[in-house]
PDB file of N, CA and C in Angstrom:
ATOM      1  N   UNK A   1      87.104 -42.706 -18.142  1.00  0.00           N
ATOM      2  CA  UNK A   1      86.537 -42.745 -19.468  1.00  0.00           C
ATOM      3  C   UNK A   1      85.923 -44.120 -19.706  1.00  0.00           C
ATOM      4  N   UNK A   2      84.472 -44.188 -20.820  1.00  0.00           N
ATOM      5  CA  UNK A   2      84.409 -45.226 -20.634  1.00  0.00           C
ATOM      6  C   UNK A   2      83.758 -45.655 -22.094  1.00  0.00           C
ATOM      7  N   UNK A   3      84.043 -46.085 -23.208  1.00  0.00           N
ATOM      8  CA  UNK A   3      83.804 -46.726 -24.514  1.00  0.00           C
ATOM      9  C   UNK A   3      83.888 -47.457 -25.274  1.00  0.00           C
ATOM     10  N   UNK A   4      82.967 -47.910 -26.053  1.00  0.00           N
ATOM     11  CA  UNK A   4      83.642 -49.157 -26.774  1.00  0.00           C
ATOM     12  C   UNK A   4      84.759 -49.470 -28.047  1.00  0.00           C
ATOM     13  N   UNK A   5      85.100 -50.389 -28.123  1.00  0.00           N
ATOM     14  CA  UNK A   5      86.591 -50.117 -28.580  1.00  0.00           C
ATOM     15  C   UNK A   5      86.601 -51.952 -29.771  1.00  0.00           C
ATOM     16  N   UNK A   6      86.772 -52.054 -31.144  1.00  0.00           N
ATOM     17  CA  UNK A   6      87.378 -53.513 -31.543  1.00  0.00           C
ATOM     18  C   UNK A   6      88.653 -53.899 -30.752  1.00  0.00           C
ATOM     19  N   UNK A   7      89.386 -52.766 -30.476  1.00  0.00           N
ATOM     20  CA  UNK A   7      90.384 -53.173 -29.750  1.00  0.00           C
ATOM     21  C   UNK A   7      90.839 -52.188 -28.579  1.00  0.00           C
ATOM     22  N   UNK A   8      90.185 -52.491 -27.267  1.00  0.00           N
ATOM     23  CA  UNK A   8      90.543 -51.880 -26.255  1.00  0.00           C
ATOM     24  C   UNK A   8      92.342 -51.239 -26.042  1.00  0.00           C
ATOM     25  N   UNK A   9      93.316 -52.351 -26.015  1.00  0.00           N
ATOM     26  CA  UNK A   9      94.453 -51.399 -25.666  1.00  0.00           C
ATOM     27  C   UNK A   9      94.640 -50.747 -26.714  1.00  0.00           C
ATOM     28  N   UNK A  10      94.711 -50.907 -28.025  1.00  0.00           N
ATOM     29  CA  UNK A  10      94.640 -49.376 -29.005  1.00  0.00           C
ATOM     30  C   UNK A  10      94.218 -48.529 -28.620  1.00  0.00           C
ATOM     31  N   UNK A  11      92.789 -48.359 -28.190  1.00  0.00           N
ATOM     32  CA  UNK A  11      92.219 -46.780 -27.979  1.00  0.00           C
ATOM     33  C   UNK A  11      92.871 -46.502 -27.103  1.00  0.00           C
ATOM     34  N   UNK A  12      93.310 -47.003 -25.963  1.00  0.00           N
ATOM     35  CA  UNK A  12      93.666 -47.098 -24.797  1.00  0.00           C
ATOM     36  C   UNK A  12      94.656 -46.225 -25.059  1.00  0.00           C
ATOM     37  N   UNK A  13      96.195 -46.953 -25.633  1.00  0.00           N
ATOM     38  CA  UNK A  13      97.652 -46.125 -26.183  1.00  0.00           C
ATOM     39  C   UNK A  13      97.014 -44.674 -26.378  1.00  0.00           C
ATOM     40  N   UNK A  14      95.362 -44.929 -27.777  1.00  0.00           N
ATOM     41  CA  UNK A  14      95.401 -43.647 -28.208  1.00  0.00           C
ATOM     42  C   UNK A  14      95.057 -42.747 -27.583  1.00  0.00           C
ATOM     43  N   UNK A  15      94.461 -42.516 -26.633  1.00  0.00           N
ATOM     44  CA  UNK A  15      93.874 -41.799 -25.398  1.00  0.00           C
ATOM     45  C   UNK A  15      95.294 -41.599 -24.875  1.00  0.00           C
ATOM     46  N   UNK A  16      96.235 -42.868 -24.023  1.00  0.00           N
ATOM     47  CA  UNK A  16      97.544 -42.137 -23.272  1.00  0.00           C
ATOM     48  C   UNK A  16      98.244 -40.927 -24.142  1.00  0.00           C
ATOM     49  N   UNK A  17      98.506 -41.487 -25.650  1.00  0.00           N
ATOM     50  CA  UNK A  17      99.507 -40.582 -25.944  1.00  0.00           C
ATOM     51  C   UNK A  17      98.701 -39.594 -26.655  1.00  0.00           C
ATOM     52  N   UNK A  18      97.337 -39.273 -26.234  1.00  0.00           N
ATOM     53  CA  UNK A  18      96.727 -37.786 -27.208  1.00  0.00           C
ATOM     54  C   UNK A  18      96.187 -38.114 -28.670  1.00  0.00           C
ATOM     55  N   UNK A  19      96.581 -39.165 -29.119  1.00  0.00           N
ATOM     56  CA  UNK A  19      96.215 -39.427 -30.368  1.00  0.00           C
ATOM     57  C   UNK A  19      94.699 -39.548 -30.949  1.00  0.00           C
ATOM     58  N   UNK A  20      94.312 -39.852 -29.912  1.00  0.00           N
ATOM     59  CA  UNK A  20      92.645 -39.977 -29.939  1.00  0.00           C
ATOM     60  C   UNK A  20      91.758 -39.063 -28.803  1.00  0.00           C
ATOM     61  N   UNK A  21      90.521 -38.592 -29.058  1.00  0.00           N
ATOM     62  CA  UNK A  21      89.461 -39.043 -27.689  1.00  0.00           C
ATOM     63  C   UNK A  21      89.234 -36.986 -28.055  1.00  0.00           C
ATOM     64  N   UNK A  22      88.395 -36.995 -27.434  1.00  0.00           N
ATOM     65  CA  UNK A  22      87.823 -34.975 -27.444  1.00  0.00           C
ATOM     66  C   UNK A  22      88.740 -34.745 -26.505  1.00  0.00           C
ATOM     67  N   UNK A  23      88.767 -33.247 -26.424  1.00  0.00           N
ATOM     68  CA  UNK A  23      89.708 -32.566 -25.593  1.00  0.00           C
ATOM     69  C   UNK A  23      89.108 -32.209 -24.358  1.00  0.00           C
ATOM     70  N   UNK A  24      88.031 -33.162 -23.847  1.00  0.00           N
ATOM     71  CA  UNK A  24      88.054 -33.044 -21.917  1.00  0.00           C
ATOM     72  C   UNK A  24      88.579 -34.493 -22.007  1.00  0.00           C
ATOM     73  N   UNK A  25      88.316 -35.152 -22.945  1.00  0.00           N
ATOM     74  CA  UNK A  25      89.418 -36.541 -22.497  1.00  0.00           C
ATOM     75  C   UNK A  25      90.650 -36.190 -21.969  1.00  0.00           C
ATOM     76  N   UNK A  26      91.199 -35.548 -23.052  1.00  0.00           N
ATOM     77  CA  UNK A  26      92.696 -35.211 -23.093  1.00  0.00           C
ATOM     78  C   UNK A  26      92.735 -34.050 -21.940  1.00  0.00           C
ATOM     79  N   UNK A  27      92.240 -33.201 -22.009  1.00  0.00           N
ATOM     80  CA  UNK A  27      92.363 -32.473 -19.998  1.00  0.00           C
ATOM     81  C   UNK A  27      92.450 -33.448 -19.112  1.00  0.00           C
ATOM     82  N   UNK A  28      91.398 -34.220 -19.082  1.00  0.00           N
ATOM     83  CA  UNK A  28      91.460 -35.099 -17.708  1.00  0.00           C
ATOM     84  C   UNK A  28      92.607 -36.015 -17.371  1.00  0.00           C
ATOM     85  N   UNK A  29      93.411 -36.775 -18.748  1.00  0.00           N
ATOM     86  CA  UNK A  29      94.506 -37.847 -18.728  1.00  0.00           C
ATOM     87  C   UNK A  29      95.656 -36.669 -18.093  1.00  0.00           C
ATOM     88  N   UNK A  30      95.441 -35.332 -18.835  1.00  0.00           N
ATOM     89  CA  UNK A  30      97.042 -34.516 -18.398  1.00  0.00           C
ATOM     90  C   UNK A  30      96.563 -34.144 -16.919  1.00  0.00           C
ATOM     91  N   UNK A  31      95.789 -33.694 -16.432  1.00  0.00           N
ATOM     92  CA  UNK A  31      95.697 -33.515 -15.260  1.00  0.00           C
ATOM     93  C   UNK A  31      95.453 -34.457 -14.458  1.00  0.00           C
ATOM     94  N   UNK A  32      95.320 -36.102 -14.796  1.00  0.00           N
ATOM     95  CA  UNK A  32      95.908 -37.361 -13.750  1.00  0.00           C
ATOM     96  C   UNK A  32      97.011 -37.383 -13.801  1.00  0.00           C
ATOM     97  N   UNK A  33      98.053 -36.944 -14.733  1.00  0.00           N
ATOM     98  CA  UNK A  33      99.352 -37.398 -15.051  1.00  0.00           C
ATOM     99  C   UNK A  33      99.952 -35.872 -14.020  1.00  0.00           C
ATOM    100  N   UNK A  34      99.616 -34.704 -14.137  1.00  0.00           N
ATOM    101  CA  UNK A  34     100.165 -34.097 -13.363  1.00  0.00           C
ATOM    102  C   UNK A  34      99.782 -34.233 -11.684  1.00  0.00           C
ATOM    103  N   UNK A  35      99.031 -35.236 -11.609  1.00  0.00           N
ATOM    104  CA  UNK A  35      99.314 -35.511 -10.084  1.00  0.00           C
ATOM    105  C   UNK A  35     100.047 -36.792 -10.008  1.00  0.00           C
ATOM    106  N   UNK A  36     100.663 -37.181 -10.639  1.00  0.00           N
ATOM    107  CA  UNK A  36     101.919 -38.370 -10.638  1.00  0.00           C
ATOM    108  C   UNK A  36     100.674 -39.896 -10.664  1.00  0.00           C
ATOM    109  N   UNK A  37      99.846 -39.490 -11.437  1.00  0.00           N
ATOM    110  CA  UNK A  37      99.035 -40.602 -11.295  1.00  0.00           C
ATOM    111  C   UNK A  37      98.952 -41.319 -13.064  1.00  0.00           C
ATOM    112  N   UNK A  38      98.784 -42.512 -13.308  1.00  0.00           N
ATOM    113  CA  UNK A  38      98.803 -43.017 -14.761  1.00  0.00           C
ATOM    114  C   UNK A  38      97.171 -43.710 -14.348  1.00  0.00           C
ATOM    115  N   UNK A  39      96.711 -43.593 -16.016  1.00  0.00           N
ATOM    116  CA  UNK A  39      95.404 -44.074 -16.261  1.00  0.00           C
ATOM    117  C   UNK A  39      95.401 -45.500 -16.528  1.00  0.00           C
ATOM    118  N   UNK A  40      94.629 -46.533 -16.283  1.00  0.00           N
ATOM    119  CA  UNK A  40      94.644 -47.971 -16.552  1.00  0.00           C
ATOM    120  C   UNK A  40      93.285 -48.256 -17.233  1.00  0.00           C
ATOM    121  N   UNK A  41      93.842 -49.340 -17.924  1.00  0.00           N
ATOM    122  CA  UNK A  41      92.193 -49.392 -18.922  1.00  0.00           C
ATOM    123  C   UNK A  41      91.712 -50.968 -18.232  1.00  0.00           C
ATOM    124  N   UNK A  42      90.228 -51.202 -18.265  1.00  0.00           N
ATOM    125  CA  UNK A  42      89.868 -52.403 -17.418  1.00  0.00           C
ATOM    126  C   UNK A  42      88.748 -52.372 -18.115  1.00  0.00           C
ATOM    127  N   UNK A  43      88.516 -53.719 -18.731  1.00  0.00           N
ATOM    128  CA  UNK A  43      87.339 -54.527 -19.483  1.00  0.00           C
ATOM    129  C   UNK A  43      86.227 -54.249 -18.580  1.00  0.00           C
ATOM    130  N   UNK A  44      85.172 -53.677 -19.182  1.00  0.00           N
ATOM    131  CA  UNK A  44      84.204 -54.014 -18.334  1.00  0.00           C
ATOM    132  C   UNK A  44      83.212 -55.316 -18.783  1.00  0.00           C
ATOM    133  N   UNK A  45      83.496 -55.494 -20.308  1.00  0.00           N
ATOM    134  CA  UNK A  45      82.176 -56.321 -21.050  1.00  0.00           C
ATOM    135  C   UNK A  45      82.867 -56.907 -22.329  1.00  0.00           C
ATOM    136  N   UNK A  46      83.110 -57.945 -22.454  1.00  0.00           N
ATOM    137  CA  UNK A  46      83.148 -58.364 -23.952  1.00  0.00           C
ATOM    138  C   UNK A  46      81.888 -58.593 -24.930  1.00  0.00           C
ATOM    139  N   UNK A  47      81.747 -58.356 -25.509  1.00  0.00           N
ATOM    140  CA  UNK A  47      80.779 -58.613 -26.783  1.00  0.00           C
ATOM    141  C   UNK A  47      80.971 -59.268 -27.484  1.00  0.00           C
ATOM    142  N   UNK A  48      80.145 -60.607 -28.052  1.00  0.00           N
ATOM    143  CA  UNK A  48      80.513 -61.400 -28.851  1.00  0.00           C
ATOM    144  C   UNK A  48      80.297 -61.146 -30.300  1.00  0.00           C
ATOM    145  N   UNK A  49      80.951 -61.887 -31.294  1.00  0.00           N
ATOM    146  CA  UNK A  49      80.402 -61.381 -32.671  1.00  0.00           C
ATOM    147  C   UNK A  49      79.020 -62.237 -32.930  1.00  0.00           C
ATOM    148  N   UNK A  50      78.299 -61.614 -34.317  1.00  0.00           N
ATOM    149  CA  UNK A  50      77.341 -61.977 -34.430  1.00  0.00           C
ATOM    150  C   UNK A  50      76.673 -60.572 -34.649  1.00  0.00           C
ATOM    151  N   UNK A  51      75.018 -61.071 -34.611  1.00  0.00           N
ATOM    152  CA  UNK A  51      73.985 -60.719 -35.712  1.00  0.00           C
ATOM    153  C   UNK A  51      73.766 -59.170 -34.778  1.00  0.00           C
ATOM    154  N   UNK A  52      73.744 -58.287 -35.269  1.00  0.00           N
ATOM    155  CA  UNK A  52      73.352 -57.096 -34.401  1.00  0.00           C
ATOM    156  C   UNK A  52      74.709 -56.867 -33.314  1.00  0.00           C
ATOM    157  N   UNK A  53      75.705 -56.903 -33.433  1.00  0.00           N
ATOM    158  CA  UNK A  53      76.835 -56.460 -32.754  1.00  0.00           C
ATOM    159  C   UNK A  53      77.004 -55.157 -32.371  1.00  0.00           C
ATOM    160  N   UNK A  54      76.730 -54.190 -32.909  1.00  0.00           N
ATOM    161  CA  UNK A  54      76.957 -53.066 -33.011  1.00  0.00           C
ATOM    162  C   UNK A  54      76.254 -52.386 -32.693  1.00  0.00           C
ATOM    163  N   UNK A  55      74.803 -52.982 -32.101  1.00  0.00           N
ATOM    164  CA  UNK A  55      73.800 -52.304 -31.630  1.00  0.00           C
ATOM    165  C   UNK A  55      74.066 -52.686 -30.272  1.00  0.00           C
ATOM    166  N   UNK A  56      74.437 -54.176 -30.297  1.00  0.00           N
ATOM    167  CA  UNK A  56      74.654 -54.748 -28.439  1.00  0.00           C
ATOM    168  C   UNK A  56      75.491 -54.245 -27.706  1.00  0.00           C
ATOM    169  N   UNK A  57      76.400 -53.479 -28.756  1.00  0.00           N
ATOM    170  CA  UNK A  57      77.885 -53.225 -27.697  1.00  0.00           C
ATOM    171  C   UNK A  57      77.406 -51.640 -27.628  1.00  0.00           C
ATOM    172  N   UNK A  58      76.393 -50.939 -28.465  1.00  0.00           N
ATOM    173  CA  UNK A  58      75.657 -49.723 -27.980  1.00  0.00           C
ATOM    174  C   UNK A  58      75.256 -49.672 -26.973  1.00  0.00           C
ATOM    175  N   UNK A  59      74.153 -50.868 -26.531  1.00  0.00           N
ATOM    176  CA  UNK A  59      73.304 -50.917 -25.750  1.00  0.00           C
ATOM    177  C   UNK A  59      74.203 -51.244 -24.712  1.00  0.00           C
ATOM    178  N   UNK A  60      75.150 -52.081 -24.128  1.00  0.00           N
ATOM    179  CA  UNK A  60      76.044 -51.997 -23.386  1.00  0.00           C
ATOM    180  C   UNK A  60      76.761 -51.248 -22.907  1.00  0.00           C
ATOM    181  N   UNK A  61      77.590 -50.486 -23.432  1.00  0.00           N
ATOM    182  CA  UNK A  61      78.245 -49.155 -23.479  1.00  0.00           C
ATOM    183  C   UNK A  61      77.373 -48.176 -22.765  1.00  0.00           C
ATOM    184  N   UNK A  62      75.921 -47.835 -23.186  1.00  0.00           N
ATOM    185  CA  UNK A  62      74.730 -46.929 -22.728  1.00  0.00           C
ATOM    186  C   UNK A  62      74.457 -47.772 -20.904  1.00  0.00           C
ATOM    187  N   UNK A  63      74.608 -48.999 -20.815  1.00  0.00           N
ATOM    188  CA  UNK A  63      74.368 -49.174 -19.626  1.00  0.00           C
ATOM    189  C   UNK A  63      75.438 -49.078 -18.208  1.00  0.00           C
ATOM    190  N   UNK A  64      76.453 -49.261 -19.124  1.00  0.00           N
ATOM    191  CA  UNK A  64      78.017 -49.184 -18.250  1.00  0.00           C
ATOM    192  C   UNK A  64      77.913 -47.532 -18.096  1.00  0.00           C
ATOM    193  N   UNK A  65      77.776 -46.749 -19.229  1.00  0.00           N
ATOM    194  CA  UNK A  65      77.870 -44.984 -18.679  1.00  0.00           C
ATOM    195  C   UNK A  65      76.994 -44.730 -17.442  1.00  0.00           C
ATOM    196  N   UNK A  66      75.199 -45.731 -17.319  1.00  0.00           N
ATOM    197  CA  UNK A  66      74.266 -45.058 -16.591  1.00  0.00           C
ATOM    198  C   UNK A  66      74.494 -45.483 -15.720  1.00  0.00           C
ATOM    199  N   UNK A  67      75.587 -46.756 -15.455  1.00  0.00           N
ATOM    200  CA  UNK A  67      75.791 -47.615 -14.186  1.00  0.00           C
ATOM    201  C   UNK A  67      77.108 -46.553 -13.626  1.00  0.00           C
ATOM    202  N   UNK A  68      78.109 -46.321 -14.058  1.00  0.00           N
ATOM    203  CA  UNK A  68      79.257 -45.062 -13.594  1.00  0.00           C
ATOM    204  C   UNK A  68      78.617 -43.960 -13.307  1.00  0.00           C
ATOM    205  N   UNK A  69      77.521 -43.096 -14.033  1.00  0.00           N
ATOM    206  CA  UNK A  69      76.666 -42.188 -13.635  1.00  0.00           C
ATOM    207  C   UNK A  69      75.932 -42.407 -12.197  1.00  0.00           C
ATOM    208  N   UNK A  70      75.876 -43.930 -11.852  1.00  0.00           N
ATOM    209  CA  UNK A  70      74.749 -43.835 -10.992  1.00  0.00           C
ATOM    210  C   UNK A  70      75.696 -43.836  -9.460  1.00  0.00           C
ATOM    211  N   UNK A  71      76.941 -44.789  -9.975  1.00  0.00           N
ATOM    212  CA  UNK A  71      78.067 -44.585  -8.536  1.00  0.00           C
ATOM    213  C   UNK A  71      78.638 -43.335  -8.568  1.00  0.00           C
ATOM    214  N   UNK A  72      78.414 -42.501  -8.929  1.00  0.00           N
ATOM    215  CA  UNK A  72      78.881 -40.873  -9.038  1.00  0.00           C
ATOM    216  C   UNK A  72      80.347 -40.884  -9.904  1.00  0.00           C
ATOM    217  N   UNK A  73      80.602 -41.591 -10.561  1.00  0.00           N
ATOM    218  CA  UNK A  73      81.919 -41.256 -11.504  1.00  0.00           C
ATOM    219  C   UNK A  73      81.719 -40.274 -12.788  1.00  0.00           C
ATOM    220  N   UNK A  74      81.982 -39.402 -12.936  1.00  0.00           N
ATOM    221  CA  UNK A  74      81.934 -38.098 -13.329  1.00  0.00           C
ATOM    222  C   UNK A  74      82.136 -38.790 -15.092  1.00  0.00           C
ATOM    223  N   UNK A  75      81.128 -38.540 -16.112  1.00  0.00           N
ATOM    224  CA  UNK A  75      81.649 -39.140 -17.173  1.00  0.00           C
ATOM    225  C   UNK A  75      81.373 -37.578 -18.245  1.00  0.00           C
ATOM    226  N   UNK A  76      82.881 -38.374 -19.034  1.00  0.00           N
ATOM    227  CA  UNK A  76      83.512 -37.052 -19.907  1.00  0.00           C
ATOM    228  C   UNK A  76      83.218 -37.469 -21.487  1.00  0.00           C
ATOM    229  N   UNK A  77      83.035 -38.934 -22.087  1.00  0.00           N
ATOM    230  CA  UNK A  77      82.645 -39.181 -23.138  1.00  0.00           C
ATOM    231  C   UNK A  77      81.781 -39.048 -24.360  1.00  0.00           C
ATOM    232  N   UNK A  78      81.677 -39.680 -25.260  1.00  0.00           N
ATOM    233  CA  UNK A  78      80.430 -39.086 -26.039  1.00  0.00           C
ATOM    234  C   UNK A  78      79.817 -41.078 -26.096  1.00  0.00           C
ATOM    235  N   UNK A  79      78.552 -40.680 -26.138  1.00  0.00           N
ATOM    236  CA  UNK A  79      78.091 -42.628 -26.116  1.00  0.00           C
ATOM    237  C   UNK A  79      78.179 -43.036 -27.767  1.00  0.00           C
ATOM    238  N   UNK A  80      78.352 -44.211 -27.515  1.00  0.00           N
ATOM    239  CA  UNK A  80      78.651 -45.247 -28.898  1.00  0.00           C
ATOM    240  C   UNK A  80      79.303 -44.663 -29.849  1.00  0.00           C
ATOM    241  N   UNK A  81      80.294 -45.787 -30.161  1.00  0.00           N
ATOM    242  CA  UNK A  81      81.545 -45.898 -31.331  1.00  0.00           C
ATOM    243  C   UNK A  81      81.520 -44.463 -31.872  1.00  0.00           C
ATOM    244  N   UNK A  82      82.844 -44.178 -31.294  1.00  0.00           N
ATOM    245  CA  UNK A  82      83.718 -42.891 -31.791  1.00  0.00           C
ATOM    246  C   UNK A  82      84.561 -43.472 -33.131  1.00  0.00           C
ATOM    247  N   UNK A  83      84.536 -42.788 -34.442  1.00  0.00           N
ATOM    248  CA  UNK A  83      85.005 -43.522 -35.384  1.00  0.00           C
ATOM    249  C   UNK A  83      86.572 -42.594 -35.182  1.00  0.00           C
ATOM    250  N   UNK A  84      87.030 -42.008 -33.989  1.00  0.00           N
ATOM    251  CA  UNK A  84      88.200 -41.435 -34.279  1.00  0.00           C
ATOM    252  C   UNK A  84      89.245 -42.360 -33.421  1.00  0.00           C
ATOM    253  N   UNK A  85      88.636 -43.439 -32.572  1.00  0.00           N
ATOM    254  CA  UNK A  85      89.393 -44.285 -31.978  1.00  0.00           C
ATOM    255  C   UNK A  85      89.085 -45.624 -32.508  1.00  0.00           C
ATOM    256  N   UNK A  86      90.071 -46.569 -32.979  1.00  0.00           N
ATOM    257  CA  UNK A  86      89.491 -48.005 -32.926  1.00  0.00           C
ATOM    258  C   UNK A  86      88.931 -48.780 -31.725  1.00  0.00           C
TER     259      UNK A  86
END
């Protein structure tokens, strides 16, 4: 999975424990977990604050999906800020 977040390990928890994310999120975490496998979350980009933030960490986010798209990692998300995860 791959999105932007004010606070990465929040969404993170909220994704492990179901609390957040669409339901192929939530397929994909239960079916890593039923192969005895756990999900890890890893920074790809910080964003700084400032003028247009919210467009940069769009435009970021849009390039990290086309860059996972392009190494063949199968993406299940929806692009830019999900207001159901922080």
């Amino acid at each position: 999975m791959l999105g932007l977040s004010l606070s990465a390990q929040m969404r993170f928890e909220g994704h492990i424990s179901g609390s957040c994310g669409n339901e192929q999120e939530k397929r994909w975490i239960f079916e890593v977990r039923q192969h005895g496998l756990t999900p890890s979350l890893q920074i790809l980009e910080t964003i700084k604050a400032g003028n247009n933030l919210l467009a940069l960490a769009c435009e970021a986010e849009l390039y990290w999906i086309r860059e996972m798209v392009r190494l063949g990692y199968p993406y299940i998300s929806k692009t830019c800020y999900n207001t159901q995860c922080t």
